[in-house]
C-alpha atoms as a PDB file:
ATOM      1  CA  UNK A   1     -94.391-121.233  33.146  1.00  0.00           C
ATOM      2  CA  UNK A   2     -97.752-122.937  32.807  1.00  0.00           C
ATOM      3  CA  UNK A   3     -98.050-126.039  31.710  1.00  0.00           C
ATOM      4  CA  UNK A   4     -99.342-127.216  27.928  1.00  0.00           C
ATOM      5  CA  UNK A   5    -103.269-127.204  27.753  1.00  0.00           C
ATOM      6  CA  UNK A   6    -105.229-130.375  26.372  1.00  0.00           C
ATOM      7  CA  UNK A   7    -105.815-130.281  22.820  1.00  0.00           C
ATOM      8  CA  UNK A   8    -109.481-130.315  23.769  1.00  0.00           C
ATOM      9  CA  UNK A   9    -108.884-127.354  25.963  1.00  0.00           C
ATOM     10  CA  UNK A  10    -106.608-125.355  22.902  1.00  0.00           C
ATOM     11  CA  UNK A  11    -109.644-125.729  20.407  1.00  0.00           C
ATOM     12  CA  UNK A  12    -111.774-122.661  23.114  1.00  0.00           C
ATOM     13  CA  UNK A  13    -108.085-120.900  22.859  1.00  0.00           C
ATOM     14  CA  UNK A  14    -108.425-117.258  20.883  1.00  0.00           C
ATOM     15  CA  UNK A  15    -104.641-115.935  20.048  1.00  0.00           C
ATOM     16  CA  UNK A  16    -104.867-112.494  19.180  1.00  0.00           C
ATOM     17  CA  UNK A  17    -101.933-112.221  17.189  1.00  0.00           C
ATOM     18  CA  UNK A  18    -100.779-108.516  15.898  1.00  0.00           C
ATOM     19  CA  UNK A  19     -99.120-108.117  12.049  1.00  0.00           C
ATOM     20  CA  UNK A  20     -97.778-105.310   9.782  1.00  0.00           C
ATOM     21  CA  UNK A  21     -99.415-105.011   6.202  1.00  0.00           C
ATOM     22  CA  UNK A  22     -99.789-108.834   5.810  1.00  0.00           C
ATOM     23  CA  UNK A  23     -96.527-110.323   7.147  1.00  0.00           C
ATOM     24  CA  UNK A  24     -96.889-113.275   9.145  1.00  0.00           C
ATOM     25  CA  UNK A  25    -100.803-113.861   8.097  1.00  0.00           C
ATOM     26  CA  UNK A  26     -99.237-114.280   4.391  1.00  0.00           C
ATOM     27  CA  UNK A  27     -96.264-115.577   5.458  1.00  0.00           C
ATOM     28  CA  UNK A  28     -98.297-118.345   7.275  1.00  0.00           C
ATOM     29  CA  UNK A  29    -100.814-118.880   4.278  1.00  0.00           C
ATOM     30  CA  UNK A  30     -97.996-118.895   1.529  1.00  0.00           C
ATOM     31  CA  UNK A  31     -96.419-122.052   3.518  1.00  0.00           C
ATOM     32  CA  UNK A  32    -100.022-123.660   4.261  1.00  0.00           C
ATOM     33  CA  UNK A  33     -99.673-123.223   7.895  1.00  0.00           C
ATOM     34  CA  UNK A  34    -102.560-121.562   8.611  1.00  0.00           C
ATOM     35  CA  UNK A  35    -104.705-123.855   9.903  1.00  0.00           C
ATOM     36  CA  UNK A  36    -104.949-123.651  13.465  1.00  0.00           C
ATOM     37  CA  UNK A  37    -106.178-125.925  16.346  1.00  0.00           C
ATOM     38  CA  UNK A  38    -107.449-122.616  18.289  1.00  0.00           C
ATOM     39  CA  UNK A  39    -108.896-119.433  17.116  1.00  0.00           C
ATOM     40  CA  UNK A  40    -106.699-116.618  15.514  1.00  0.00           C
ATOM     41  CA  UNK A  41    -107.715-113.218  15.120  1.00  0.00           C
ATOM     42  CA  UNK A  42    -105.774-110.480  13.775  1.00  0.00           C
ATOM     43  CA  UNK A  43    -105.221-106.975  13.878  1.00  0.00           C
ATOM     44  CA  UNK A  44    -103.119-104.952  11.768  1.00  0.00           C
ATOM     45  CA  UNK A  45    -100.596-101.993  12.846  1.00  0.00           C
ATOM     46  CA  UNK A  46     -98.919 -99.848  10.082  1.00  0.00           C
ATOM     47  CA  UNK A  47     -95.337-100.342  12.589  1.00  0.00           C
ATOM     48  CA  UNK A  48     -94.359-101.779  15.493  1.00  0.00           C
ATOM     49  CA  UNK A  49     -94.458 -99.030  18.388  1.00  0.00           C
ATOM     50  CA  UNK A  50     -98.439 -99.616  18.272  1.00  0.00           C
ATOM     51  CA  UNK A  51     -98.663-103.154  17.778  1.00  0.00           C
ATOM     52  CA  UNK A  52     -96.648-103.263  21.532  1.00  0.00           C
ATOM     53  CA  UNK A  53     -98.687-100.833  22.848  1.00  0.00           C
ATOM     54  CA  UNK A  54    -101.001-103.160  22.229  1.00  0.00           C
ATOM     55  CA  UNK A  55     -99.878-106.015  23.867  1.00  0.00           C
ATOM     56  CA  UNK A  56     -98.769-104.083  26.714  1.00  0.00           C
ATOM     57  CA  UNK A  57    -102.091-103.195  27.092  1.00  0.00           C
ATOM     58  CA  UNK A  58    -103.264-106.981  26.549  1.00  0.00           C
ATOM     59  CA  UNK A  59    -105.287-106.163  23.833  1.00  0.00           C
ATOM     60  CA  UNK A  60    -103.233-108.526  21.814  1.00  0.00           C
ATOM     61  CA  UNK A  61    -101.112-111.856  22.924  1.00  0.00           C
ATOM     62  CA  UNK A  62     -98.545-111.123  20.265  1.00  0.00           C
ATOM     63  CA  UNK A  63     -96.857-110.069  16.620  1.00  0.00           C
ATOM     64  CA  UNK A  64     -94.341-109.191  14.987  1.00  0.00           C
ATOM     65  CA  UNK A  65     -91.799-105.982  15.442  1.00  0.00           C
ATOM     66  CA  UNK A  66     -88.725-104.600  14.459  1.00  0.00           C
ATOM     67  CA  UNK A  67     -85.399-104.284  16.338  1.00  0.00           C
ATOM     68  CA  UNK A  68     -86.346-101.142  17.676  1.00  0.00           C
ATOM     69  CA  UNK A  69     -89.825-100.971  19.279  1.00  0.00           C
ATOM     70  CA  UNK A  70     -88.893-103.460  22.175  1.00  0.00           C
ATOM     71  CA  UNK A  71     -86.238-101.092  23.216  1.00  0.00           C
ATOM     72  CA  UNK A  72     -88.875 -98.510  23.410  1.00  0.00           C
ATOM     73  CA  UNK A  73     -91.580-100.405  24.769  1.00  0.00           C
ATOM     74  CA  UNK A  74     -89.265-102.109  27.265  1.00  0.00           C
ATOM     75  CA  UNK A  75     -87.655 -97.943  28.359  1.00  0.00           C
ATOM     76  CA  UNK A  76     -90.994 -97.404  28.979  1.00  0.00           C
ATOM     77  CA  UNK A  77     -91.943-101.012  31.264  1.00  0.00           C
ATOM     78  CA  UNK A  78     -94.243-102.228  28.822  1.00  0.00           C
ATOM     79  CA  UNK A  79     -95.536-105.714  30.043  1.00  0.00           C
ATOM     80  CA  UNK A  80     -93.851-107.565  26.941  1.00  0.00           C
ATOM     81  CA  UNK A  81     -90.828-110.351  26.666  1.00  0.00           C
ATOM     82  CA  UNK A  82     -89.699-111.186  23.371  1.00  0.00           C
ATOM     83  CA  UNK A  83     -90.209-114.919  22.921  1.00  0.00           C
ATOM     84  CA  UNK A  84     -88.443-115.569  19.346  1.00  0.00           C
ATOM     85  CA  UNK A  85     -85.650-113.872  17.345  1.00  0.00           C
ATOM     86  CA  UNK A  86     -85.460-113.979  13.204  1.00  0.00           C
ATOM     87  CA  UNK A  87     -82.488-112.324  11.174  1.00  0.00           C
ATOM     88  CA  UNK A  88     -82.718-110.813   7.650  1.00  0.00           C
ATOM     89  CA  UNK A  89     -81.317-109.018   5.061  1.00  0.00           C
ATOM     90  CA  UNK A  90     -80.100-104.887   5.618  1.00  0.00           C
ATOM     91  CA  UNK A  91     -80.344-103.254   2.498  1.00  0.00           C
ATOM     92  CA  UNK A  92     -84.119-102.916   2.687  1.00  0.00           C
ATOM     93  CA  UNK A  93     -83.443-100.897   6.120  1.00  0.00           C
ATOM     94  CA  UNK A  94     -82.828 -97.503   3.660  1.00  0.00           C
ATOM     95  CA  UNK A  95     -82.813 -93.729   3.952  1.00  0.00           C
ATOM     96  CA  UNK A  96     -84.411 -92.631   0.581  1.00  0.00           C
ATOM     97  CA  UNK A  97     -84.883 -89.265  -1.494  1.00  0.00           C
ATOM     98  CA  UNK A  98     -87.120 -88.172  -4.262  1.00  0.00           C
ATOM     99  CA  UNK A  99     -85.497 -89.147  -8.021  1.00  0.00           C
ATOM    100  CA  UNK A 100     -85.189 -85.257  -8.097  1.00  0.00           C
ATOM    101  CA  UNK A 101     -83.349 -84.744  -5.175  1.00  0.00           C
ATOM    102  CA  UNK A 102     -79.993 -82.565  -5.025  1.00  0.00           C
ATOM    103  CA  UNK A 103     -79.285 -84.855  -1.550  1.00  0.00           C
ATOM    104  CA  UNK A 104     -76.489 -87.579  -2.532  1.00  0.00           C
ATOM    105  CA  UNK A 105     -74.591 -88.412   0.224  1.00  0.00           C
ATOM    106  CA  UNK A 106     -75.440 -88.653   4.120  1.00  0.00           C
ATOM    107  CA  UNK A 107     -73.518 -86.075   5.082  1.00  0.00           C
ATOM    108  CA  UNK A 108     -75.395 -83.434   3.415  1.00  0.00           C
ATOM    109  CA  UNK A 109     -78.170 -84.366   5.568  1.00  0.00           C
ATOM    110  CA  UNK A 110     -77.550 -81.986   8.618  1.00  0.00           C
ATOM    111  CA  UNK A 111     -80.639 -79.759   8.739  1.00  0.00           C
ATOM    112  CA  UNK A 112     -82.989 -81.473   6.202  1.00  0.00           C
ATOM    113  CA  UNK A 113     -86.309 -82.986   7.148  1.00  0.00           C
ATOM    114  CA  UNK A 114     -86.532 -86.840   7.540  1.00  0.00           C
ATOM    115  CA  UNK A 115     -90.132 -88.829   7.884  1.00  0.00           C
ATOM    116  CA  UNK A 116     -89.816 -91.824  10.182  1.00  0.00           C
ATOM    117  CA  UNK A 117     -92.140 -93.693  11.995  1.00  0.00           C
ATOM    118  CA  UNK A 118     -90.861 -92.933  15.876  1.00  0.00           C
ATOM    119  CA  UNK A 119     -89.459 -96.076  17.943  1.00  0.00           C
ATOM    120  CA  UNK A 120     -89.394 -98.051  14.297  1.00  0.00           C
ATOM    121  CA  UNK A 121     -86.505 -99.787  13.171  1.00  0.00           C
ATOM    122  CA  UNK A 122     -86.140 -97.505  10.376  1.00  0.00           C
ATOM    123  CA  UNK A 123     -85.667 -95.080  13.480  1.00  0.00           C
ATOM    124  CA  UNK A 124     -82.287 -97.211  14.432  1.00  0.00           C
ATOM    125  CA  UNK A 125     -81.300 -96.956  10.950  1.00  0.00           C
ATOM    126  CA  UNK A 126     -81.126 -93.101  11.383  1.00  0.00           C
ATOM    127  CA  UNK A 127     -79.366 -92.947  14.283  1.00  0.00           C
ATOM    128  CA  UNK A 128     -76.836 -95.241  13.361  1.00  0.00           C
ATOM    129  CA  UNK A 129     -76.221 -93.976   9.780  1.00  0.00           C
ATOM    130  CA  UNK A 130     -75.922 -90.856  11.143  1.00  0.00           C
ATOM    131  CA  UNK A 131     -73.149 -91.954  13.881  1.00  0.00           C
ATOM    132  CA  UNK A 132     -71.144 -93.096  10.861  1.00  0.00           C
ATOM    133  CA  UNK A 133     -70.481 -89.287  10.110  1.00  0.00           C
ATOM    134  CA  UNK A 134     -70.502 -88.043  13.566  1.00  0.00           C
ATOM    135  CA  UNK A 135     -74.167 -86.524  13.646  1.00  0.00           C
ATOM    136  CA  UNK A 136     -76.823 -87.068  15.405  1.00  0.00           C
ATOM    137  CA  UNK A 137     -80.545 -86.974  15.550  1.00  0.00           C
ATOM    138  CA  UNK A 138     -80.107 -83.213  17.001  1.00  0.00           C
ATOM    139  CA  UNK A 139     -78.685 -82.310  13.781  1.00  0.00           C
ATOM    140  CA  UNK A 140     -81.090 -82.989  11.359  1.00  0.00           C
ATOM    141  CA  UNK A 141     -85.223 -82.687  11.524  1.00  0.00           C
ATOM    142  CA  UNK A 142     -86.905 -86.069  12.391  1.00  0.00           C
ATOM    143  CA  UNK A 143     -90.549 -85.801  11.659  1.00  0.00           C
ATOM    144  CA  UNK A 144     -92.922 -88.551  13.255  1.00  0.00           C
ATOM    145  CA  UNK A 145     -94.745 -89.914  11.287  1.00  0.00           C
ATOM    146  CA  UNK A 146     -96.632 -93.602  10.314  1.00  0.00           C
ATOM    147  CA  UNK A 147     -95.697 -94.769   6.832  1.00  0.00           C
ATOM    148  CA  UNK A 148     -98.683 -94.063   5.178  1.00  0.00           C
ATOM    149  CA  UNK A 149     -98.389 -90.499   6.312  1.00  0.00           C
ATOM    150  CA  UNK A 150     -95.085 -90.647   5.482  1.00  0.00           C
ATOM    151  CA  UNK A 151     -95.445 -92.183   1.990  1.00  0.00           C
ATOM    152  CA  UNK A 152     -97.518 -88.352   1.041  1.00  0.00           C
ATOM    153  CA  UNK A 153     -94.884 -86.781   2.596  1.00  0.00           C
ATOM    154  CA  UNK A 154     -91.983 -87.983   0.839  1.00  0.00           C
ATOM    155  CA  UNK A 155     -93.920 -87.564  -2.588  1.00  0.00           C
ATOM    156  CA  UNK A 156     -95.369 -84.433  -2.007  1.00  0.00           C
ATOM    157  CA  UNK A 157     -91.939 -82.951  -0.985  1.00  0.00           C
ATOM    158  CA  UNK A 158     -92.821 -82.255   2.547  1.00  0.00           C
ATOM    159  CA  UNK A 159     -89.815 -83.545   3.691  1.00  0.00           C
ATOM    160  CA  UNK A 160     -86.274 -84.516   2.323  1.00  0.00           C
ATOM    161  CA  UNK A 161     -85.784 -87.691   2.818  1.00  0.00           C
ATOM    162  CA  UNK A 162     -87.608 -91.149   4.243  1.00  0.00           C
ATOM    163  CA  UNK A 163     -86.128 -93.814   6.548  1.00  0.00           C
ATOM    164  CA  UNK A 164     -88.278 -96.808   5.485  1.00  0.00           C
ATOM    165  CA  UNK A 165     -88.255-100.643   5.326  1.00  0.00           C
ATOM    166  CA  UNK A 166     -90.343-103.229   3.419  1.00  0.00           C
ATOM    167  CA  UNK A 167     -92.547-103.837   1.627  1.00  0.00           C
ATOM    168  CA  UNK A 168     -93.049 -99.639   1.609  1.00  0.00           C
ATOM    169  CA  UNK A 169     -88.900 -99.688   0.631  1.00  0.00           C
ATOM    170  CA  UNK A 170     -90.424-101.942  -2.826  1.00  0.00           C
ATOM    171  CA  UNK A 171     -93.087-100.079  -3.190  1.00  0.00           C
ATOM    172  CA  UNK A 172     -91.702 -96.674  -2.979  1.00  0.00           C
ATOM    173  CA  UNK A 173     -88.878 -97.479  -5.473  1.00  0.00           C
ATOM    174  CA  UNK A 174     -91.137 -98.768  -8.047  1.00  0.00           C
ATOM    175  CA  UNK A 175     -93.721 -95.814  -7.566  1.00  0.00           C
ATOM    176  CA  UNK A 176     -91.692 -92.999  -7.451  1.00  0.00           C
ATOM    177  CA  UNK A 177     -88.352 -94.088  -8.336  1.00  0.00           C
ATOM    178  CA  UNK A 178     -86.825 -92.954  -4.994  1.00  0.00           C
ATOM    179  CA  UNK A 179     -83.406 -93.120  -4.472  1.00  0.00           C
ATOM    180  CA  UNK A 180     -81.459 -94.618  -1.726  1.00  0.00           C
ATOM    181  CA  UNK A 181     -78.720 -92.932   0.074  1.00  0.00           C
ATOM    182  CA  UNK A 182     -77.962 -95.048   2.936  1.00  0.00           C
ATOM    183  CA  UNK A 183     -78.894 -98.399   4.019  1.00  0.00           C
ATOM    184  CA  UNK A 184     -78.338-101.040   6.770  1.00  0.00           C
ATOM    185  CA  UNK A 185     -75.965-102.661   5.027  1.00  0.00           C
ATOM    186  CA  UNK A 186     -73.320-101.833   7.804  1.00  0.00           C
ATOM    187  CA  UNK A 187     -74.941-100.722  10.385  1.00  0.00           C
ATOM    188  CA  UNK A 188     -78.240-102.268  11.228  1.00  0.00           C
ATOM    189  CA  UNK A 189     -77.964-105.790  13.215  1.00  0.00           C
ATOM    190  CA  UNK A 190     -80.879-107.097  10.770  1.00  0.00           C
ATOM    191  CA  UNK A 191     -82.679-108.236  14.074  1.00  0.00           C
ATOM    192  CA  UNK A 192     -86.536-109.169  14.243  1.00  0.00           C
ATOM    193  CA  UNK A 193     -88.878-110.373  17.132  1.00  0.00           C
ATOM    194  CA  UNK A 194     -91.695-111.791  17.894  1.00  0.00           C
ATOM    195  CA  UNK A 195     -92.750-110.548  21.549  1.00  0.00           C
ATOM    196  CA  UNK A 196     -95.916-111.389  23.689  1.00  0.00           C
ATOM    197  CA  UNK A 197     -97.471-110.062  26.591  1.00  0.00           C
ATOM    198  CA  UNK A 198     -97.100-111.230  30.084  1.00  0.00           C
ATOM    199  CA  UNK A 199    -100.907-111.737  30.372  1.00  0.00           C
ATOM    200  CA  UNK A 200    -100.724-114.209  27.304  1.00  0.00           C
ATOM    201  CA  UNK A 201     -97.798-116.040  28.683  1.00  0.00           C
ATOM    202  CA  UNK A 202     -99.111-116.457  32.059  1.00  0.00           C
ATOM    203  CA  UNK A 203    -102.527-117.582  31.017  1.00  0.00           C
ATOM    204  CA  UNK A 204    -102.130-121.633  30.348  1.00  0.00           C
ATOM    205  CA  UNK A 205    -104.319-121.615  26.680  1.00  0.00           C
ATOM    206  CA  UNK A 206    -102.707-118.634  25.317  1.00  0.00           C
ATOM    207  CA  UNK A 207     -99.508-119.290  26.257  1.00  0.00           C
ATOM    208  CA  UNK A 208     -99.523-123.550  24.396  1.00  0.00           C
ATOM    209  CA  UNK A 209    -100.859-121.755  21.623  1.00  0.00           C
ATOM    210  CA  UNK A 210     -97.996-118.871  21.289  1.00  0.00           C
ATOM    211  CA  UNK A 211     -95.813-122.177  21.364  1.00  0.00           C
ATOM    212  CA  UNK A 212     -97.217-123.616  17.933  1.00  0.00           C
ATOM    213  CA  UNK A 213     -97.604-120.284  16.669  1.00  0.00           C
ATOM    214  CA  UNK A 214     -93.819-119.496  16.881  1.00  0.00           C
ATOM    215  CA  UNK A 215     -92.880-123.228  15.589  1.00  0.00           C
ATOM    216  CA  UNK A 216     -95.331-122.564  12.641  1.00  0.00           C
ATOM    217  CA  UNK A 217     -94.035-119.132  11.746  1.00  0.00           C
ATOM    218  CA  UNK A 218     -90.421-120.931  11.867  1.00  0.00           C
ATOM    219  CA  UNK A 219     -91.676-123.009   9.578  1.00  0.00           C
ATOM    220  CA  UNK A 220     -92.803-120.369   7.154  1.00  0.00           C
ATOM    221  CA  UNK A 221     -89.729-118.757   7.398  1.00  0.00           C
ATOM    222  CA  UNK A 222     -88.059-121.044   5.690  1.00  0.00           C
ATOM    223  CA  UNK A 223     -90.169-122.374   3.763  1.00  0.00           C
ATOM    224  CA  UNK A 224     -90.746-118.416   2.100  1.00  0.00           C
ATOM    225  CA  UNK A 225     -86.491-118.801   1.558  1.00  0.00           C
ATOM    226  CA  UNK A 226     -87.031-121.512  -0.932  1.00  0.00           C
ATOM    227  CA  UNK A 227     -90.361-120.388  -2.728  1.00  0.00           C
ATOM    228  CA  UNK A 228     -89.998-117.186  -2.893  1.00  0.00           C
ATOM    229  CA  UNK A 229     -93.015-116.281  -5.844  1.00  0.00           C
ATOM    230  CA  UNK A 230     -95.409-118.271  -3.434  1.00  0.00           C
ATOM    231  CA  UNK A 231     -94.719-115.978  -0.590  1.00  0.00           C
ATOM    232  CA  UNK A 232     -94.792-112.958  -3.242  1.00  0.00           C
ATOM    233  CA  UNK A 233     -98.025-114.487  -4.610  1.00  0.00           C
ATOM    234  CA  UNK A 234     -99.620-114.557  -0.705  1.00  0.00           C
ATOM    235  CA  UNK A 235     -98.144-110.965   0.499  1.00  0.00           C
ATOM    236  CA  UNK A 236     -99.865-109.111  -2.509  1.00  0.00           C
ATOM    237  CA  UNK A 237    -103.240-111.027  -2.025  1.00  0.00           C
ATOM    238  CA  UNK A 238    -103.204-109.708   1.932  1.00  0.00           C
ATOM    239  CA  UNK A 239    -101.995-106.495   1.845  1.00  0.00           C
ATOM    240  CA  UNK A 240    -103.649-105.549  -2.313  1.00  0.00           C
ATOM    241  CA  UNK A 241    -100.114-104.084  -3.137  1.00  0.00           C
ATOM    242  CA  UNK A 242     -99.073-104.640  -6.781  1.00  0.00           C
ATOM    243  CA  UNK A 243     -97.050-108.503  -7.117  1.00  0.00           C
ATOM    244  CA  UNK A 244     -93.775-106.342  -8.435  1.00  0.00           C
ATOM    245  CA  UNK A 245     -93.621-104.487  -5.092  1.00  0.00           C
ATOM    246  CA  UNK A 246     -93.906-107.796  -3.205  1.00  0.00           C
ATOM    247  CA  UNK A 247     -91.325-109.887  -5.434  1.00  0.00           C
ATOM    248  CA  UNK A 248     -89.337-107.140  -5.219  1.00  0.00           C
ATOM    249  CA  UNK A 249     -89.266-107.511  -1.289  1.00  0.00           C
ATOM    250  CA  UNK A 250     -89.230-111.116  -1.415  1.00  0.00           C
ATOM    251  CA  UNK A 251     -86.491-111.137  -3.462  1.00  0.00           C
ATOM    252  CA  UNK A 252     -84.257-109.126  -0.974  1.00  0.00           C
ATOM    253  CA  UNK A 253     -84.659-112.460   1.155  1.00  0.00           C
ATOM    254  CA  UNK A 254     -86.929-113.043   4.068  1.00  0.00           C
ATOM    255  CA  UNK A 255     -85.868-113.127   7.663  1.00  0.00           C
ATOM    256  CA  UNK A 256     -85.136-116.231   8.825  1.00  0.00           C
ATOM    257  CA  UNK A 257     -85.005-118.402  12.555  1.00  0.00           C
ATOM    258  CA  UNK A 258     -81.968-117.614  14.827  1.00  0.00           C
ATOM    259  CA  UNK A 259     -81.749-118.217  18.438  1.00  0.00           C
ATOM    260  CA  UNK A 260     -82.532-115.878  20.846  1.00  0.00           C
ATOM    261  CA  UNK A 261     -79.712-116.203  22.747  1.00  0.00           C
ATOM    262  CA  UNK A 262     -76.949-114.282  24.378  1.00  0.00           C
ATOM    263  CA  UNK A 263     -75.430-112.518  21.146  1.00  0.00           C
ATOM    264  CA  UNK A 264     -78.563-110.921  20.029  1.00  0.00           C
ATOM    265  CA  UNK A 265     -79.370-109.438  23.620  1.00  0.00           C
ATOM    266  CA  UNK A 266     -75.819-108.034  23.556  1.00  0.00           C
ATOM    267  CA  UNK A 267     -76.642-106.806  20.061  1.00  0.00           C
ATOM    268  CA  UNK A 268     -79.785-105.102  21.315  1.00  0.00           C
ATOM    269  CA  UNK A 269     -78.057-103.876  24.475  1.00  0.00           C
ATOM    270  CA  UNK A 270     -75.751-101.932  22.185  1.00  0.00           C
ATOM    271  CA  UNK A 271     -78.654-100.568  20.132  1.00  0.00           C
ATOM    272  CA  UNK A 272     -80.440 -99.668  23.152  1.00  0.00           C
ATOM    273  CA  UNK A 273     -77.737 -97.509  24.829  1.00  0.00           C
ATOM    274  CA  UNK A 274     -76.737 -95.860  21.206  1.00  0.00           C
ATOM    275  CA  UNK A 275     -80.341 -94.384  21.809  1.00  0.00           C
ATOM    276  CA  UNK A 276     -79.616 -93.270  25.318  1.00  0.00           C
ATOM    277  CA  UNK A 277     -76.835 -91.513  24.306  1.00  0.00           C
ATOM    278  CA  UNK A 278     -78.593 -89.870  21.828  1.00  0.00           C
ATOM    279  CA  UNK A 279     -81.595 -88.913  23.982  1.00  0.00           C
ATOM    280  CA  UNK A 280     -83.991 -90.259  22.041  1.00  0.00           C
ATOM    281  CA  UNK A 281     -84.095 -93.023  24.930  1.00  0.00           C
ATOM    282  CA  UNK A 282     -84.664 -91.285  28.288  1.00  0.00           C
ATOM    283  CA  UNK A 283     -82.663 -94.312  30.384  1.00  0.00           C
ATOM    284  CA  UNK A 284     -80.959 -97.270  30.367  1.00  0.00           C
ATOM    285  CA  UNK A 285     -82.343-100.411  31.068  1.00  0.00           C
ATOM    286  CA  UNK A 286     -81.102-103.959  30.559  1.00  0.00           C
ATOM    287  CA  UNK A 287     -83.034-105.775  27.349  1.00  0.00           C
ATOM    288  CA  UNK A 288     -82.243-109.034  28.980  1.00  0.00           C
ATOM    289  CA  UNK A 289     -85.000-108.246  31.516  1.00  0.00           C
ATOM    290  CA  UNK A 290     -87.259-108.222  28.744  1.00  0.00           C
ATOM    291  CA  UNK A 291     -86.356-111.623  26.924  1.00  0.00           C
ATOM    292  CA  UNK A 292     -88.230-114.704  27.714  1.00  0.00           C
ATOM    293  CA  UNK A 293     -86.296-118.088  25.896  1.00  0.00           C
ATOM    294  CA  UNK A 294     -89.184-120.932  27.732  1.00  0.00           C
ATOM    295  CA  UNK A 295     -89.741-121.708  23.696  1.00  0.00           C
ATOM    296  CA  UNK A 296     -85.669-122.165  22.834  1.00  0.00           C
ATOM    297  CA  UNK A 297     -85.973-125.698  22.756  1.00  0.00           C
ATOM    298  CA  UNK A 298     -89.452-126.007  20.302  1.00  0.00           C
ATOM    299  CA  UNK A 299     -87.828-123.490  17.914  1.00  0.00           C
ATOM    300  CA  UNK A 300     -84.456-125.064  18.087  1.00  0.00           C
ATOM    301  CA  UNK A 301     -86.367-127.958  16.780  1.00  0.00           C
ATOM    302  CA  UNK A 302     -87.375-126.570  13.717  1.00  0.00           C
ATOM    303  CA  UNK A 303     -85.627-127.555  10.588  1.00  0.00           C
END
């Protein structure tokens, strides 16, 4: 691991840090923790299979993803460790139909058509709502798509039903009064991660700033769990969706700090072979390979 850069030598530091429709950047600016002693620049992905392609590629250091795309990324040998775990609520982890829809329970789902963004955590929450009744994805119609694709999908009636999370979950509700029939409730393990490249973590600069980074987006965290209209307030301002989607997202509770330690690899693990049995993950591999704990001890810090 390389050791912690001056801060004279962090101030020439550019983290290029990856985010979905205004997460951590608002998250960050809702707290006041956005001001950085080294250069950020962002890029936004509408889910989290392309934001690791990304840093896989190194064209990012790092951002935030789902429970899902590091099992995907990591099948496939993507250059990526997850450095930091967060935990948060289920029930925004849905399966939802149109207001009009004769669909009311799961199990009249075999055969119908289902939008979800491939390698996405909504893409666990199929699988595994689906195990609950003894199907699998063979027995209904997955259709790949990103969620703004998705989004005209669902409305248009191109498909029967959407496997979606927030703040597209809020939004979708409010907009076309979509209904959900299944959620993560007792399924999904509620797992998050923030996971850089190799590149970044090798290179001496990149690698002290992913360190205050991850403390600061700790920080956020919790700070969004007690001021919840200020992180409402900074996620509509980002992203330009109405303030009722975002309270309505905020409200469900933000993910919070956990460690990243032996339970949630095992959690993972299990997640990660449910998909090789299914075939939608061509091997196994051990997720442990692809978990990198050198910042346990900063984050454990963080109150």
């Amino acid at each position: 691991m390389p050791a912690p850069v001056s801060p004279q030598q962090l101030a020439k530091v550019t983290l290029r840090v990856g985010d979905q429709k205004g997460n951590s950047r608002s998250l960050l600016r809702s707290a006041g923790l956005d001001e950085f002693p080294y250069t950020v620049q962002w890029a936004t992905f509408p889910s989290g299979p392309p934001l690791l392609e990304a840093v896989s590629a190194d064209a990012i250091d790092l951002g935030g993803v789902g429970n899902t795309p590091p099992l995907f990324a990591a099948a496939a040998g993507a250059k990526i460790r997850a450095v930091a775990a967060s935990k948060g609520n289920t029930t925004s982890d849905a399966l939802v139909v149109r207001p009009d829809s004769p669909l009311q329970r799961v199990d009249e789902l075999r055969g119908r058509k289902i939008a979800v963004a491939k390698g996405s955590s909504a893409h666990a929450q199929i699988l595994l709502t689906l195990r609950t009744i003894n199907l699998t994805p063979d027995d209904v119609e997955l259709v790949y798509l990103q969620p703004s694709d998705a989004l005209g999908a669902f409305r248009q009636g191109a498909v029967d039903a959407w496997a979606i999370w927030d703040p597209y979950f809020s939004q979708v509700q409010l907009e076309s009064g979509a209904r959900v029939i299944a959620d993560g409730r007792h399924t999904a393990n509620g797992l998050s991660f923030q996971v850089a490249g190799t590149a970044a973590l090798a290179d001496a600069g990149r690698n002290t700033a992913i360190a205050d980074y991850l403390v600061r987006l700790a920080r956020a965290q919790r700070y969004a769990d007690t001021h919840r209209e200020e992180r409402a307030q900074a996620w509509a301002a980002d992203t330009g969706l109405p303030i009722e989607v975002t309270r309505r997202a905020t409200a469900a509770g933000p993910d919070l700090p956990v460690p990243l330690d032996e339970a949630v690899v095992r959690s993972e693990q299990e997640l990660a072979d449910a998909f090789v049995a299914a075939r939608e993950i061509p091997r196994r591999f051990s997720f442990a390979e692809f978990v990198d704990t050198r910042f346990a001890a900063q984050l454990a810090a963080v109150s």
